[in-house]
C-alpha atoms as a PDB file:
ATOM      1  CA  UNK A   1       9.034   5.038  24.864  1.00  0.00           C
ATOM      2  CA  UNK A   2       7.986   8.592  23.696  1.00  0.00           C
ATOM      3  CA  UNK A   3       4.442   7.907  24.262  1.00  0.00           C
ATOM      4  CA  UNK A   4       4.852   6.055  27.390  1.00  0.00           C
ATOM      5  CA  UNK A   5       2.340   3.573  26.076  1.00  0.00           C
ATOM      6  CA  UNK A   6       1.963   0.062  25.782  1.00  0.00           C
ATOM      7  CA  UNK A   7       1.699  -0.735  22.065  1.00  0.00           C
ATOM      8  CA  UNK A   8       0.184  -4.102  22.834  1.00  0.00           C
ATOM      9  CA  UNK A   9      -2.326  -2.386  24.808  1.00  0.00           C
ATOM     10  CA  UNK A  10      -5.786  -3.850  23.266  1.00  0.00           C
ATOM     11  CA  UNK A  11      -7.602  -0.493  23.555  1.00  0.00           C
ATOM     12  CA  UNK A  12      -5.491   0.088  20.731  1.00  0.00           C
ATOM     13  CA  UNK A  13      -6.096  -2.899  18.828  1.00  0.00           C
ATOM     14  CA  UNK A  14      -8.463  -1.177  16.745  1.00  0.00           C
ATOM     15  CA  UNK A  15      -6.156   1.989  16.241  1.00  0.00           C
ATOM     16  CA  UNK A  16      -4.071  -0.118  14.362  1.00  0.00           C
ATOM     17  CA  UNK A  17      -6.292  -2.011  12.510  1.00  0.00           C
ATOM     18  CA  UNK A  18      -7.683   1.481  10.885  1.00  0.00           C
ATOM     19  CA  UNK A  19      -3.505   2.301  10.401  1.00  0.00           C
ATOM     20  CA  UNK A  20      -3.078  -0.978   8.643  1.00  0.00           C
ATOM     21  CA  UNK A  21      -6.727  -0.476   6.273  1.00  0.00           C
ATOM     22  CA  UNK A  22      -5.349   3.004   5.350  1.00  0.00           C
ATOM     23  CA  UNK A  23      -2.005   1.957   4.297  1.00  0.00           C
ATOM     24  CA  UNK A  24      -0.881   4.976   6.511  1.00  0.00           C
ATOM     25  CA  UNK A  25       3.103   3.953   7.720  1.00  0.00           C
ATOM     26  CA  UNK A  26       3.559   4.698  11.565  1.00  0.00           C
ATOM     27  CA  UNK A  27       6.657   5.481  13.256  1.00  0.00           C
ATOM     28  CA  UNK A  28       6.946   3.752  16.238  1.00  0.00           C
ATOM     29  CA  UNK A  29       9.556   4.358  18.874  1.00  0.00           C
ATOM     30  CA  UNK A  30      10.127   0.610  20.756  1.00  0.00           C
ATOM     31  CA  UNK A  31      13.645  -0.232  20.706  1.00  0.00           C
ATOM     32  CA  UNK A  32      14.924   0.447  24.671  1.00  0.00           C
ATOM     33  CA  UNK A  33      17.235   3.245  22.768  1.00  0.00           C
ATOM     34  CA  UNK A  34      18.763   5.675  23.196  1.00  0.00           C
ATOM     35  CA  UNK A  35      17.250   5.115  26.825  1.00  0.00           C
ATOM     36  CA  UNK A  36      14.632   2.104  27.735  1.00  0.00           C
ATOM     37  CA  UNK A  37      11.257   3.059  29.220  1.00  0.00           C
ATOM     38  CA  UNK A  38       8.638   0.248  30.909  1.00  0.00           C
ATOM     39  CA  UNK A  39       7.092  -0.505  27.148  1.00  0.00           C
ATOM     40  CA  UNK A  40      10.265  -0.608  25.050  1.00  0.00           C
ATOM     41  CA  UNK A  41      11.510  -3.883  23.840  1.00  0.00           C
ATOM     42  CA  UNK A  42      10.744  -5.924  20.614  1.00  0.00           C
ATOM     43  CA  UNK A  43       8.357  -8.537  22.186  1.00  0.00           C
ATOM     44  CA  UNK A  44       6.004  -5.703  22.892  1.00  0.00           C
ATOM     45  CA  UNK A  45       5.830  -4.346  19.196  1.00  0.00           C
ATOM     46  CA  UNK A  46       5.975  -8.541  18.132  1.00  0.00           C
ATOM     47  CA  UNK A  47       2.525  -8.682  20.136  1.00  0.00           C
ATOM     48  CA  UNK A  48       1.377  -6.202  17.579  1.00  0.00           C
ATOM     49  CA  UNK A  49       2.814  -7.047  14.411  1.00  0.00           C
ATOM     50  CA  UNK A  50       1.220 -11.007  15.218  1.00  0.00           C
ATOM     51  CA  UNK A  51      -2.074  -9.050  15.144  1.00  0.00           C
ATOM     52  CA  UNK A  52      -1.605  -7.225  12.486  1.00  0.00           C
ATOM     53  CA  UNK A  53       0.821  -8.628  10.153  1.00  0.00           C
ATOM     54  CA  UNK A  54       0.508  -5.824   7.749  1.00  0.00           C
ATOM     55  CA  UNK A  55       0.902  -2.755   9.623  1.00  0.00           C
ATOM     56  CA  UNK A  56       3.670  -0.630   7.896  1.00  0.00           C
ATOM     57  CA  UNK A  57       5.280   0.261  10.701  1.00  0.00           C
ATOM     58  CA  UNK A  58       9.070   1.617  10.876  1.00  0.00           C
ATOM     59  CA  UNK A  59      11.213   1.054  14.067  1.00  0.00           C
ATOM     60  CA  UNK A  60      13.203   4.045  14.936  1.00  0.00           C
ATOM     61  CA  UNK A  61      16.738   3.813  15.683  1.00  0.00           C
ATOM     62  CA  UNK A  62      17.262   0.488  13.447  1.00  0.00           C
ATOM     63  CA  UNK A  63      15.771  -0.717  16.857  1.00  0.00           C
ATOM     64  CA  UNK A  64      18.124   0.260  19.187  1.00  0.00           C
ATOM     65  CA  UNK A  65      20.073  -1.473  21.166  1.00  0.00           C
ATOM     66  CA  UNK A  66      17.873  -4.363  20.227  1.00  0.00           C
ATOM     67  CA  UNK A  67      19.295  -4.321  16.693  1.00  0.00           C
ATOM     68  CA  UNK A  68      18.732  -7.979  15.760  1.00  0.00           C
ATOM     69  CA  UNK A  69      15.542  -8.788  16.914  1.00  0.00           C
ATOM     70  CA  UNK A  70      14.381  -5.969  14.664  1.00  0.00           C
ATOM     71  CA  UNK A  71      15.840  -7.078  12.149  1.00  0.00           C
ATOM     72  CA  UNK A  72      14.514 -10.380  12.994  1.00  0.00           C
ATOM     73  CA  UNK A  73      11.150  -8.560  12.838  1.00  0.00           C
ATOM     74  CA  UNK A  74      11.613  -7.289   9.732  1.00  0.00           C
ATOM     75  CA  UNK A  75      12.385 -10.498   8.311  1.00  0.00           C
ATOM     76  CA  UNK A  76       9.007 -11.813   9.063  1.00  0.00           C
ATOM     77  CA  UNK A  77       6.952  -8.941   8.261  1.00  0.00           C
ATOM     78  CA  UNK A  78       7.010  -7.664   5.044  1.00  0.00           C
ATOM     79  CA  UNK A  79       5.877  -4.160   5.976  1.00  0.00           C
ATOM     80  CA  UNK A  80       8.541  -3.208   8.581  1.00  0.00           C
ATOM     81  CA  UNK A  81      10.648  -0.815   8.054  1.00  0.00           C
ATOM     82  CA  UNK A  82      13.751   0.644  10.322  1.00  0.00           C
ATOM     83  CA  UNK A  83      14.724   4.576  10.639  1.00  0.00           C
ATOM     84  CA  UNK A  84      18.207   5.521  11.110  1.00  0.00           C
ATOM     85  CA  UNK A  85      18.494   8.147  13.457  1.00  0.00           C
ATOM     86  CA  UNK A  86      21.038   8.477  15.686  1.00  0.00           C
ATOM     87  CA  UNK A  87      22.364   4.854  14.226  1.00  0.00           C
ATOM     88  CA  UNK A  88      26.286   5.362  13.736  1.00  0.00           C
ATOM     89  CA  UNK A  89      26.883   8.845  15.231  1.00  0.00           C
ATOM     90  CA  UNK A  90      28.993   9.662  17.940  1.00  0.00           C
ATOM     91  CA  UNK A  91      26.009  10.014  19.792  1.00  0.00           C
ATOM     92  CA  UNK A  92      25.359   6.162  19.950  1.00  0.00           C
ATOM     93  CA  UNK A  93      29.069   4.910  19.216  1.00  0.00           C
ATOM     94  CA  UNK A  94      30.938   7.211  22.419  1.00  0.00           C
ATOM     95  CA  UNK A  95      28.732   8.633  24.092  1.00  0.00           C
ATOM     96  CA  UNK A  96      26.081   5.842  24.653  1.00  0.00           C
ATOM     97  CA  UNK A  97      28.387   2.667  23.716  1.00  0.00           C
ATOM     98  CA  UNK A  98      26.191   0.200  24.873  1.00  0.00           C
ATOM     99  CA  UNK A  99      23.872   1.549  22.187  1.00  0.00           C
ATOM    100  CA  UNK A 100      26.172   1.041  19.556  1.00  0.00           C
ATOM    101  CA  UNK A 101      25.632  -0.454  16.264  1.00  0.00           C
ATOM    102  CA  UNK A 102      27.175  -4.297  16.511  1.00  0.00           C
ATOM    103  CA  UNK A 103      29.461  -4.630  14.058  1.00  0.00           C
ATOM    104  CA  UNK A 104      28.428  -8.252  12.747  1.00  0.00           C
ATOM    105  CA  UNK A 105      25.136  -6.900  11.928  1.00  0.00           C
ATOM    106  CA  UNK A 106      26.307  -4.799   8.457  1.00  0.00           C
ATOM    107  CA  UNK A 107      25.600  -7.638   6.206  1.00  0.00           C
ATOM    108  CA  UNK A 108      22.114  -7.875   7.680  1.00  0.00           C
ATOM    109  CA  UNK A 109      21.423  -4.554   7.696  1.00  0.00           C
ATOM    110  CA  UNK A 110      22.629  -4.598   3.931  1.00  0.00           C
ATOM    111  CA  UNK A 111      20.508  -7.531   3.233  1.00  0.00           C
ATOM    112  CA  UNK A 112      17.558  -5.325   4.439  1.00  0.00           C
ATOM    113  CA  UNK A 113      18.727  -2.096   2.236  1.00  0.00           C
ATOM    114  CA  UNK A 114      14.599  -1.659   1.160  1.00  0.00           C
ATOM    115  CA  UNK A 115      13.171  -1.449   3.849  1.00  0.00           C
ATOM    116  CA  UNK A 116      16.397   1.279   6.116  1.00  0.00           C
ATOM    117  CA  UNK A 117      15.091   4.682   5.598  1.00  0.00           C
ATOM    118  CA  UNK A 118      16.885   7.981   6.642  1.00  0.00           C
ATOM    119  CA  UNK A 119      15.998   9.371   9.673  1.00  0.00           C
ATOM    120  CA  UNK A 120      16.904  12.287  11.744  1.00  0.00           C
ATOM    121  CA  UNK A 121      14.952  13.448  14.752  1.00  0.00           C
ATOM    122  CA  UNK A 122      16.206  17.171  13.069  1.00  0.00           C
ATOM    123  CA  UNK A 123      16.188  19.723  14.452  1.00  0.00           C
ATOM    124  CA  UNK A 124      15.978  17.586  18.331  1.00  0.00           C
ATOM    125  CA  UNK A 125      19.385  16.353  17.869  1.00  0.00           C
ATOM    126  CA  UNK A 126      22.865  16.483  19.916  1.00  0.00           C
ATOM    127  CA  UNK A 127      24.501  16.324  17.207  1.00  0.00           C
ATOM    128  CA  UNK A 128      24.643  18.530  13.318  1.00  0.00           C
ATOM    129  CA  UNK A 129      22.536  17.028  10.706  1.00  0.00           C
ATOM    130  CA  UNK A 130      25.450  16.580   8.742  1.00  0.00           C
ATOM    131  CA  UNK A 131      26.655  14.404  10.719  1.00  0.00           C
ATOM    132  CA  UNK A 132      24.112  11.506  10.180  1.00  0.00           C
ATOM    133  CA  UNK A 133      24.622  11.254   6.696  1.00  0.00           C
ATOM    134  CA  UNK A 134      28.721  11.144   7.354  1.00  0.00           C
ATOM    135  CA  UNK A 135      28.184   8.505  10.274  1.00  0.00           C
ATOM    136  CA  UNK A 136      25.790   6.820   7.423  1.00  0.00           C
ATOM    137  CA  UNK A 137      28.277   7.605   4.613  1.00  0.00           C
ATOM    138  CA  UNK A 138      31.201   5.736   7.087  1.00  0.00           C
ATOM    139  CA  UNK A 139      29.351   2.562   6.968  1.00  0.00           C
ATOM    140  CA  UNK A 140      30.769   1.471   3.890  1.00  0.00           C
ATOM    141  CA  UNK A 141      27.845   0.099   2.427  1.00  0.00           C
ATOM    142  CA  UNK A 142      28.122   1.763  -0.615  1.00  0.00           C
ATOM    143  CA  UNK A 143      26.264   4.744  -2.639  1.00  0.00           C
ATOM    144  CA  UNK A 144      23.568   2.325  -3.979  1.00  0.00           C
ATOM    145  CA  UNK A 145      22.808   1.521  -0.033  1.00  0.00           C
ATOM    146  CA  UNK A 146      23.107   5.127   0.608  1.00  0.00           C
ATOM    147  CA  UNK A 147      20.634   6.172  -2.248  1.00  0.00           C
ATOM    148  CA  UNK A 148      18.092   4.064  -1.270  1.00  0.00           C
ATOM    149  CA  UNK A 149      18.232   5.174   2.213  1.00  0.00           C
ATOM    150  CA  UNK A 150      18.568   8.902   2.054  1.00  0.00           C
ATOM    151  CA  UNK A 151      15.767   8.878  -1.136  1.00  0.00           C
ATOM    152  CA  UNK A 152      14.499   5.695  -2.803  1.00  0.00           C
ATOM    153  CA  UNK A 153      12.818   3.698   0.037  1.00  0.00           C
ATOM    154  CA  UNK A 154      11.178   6.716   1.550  1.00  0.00           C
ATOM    155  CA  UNK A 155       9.880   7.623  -2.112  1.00  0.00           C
ATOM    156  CA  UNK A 156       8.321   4.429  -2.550  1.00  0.00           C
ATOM    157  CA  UNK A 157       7.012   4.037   0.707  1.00  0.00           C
ATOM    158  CA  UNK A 158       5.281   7.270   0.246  1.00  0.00           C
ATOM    159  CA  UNK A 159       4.400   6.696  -3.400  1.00  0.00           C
ATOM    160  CA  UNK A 160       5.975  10.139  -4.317  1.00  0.00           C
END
């Protein structure tokens, strides 16, 4: 969506095949959230991960709106990660309902606590960055969840 590219385009085929020999993670914006564009959607970044299944990529937005089938994606592919910004702040929850976090998905996003890193889009925000971490904190999954989020996972995946 921010690139206004199609990540299945084959001219980049070998773009991330260099990505996935480095080890280098890549955030890529392709949930249709907070607003769609013509190459958002998780069948577009599924075309990629089936091509290269261990691209570390991480899915801003836990995916949004298309929460489960990012999830899904992240169940298959070992090396997908999903970025929490925006995720649970007023932003999403009144302001853009519709791209609200479903409810029923908590105990999958739990099950997937090592692979949900912090993120924040800070300073490009319409919100404080406070904020995030409270809307986080509100979840109720607990300061182990939160501690792997705001530190661990992004620690490991970076090998710091």
């Amino acid at each position: 969506m921010v690139g206004a590219y199609d990540p299945a385009d084959e001219l980049l085929t070998p773009v991330w095949g260099q990505l996935v020999e480095a080890g280098v993670p890549v955030v890529v914006h392709c949930g249709s959230g907070p607003t769609p564009g013509p190459f958002t959607g998780p069948e577009r970044f599924a075309a990629v991960l089936a091509r290269h299944p261990r691209l570390t990529a991480i899915i801003a937005h836990l995916g949004a709106p298309e929460y489960g089938e990012f999830f899904d994606l992240a169940g298959r592919y070992r090396n997908v990660h999903l970025d929490t910004t925006m995720t649970f702040t007023d932003f999403f929850t009144r302001i853009r309902p519709d791209r609200a976090f479903p409810p029923g998905e908590l105990s999958r996003l739990a099950g997937l606590a090592d692979r949900i890193l912090l993120g924040t889009d800070f300073p490009n925000i319409p919100y404080p960055y406070l904020h995030q971490l409270e809307a986080l904190e509100a979840t109720g999954l607990g300061r182990p969840w939160l501690r792997a989020v705001c530190h661990d996972n992004a620690a490991r995946l970076l090998s710091l």
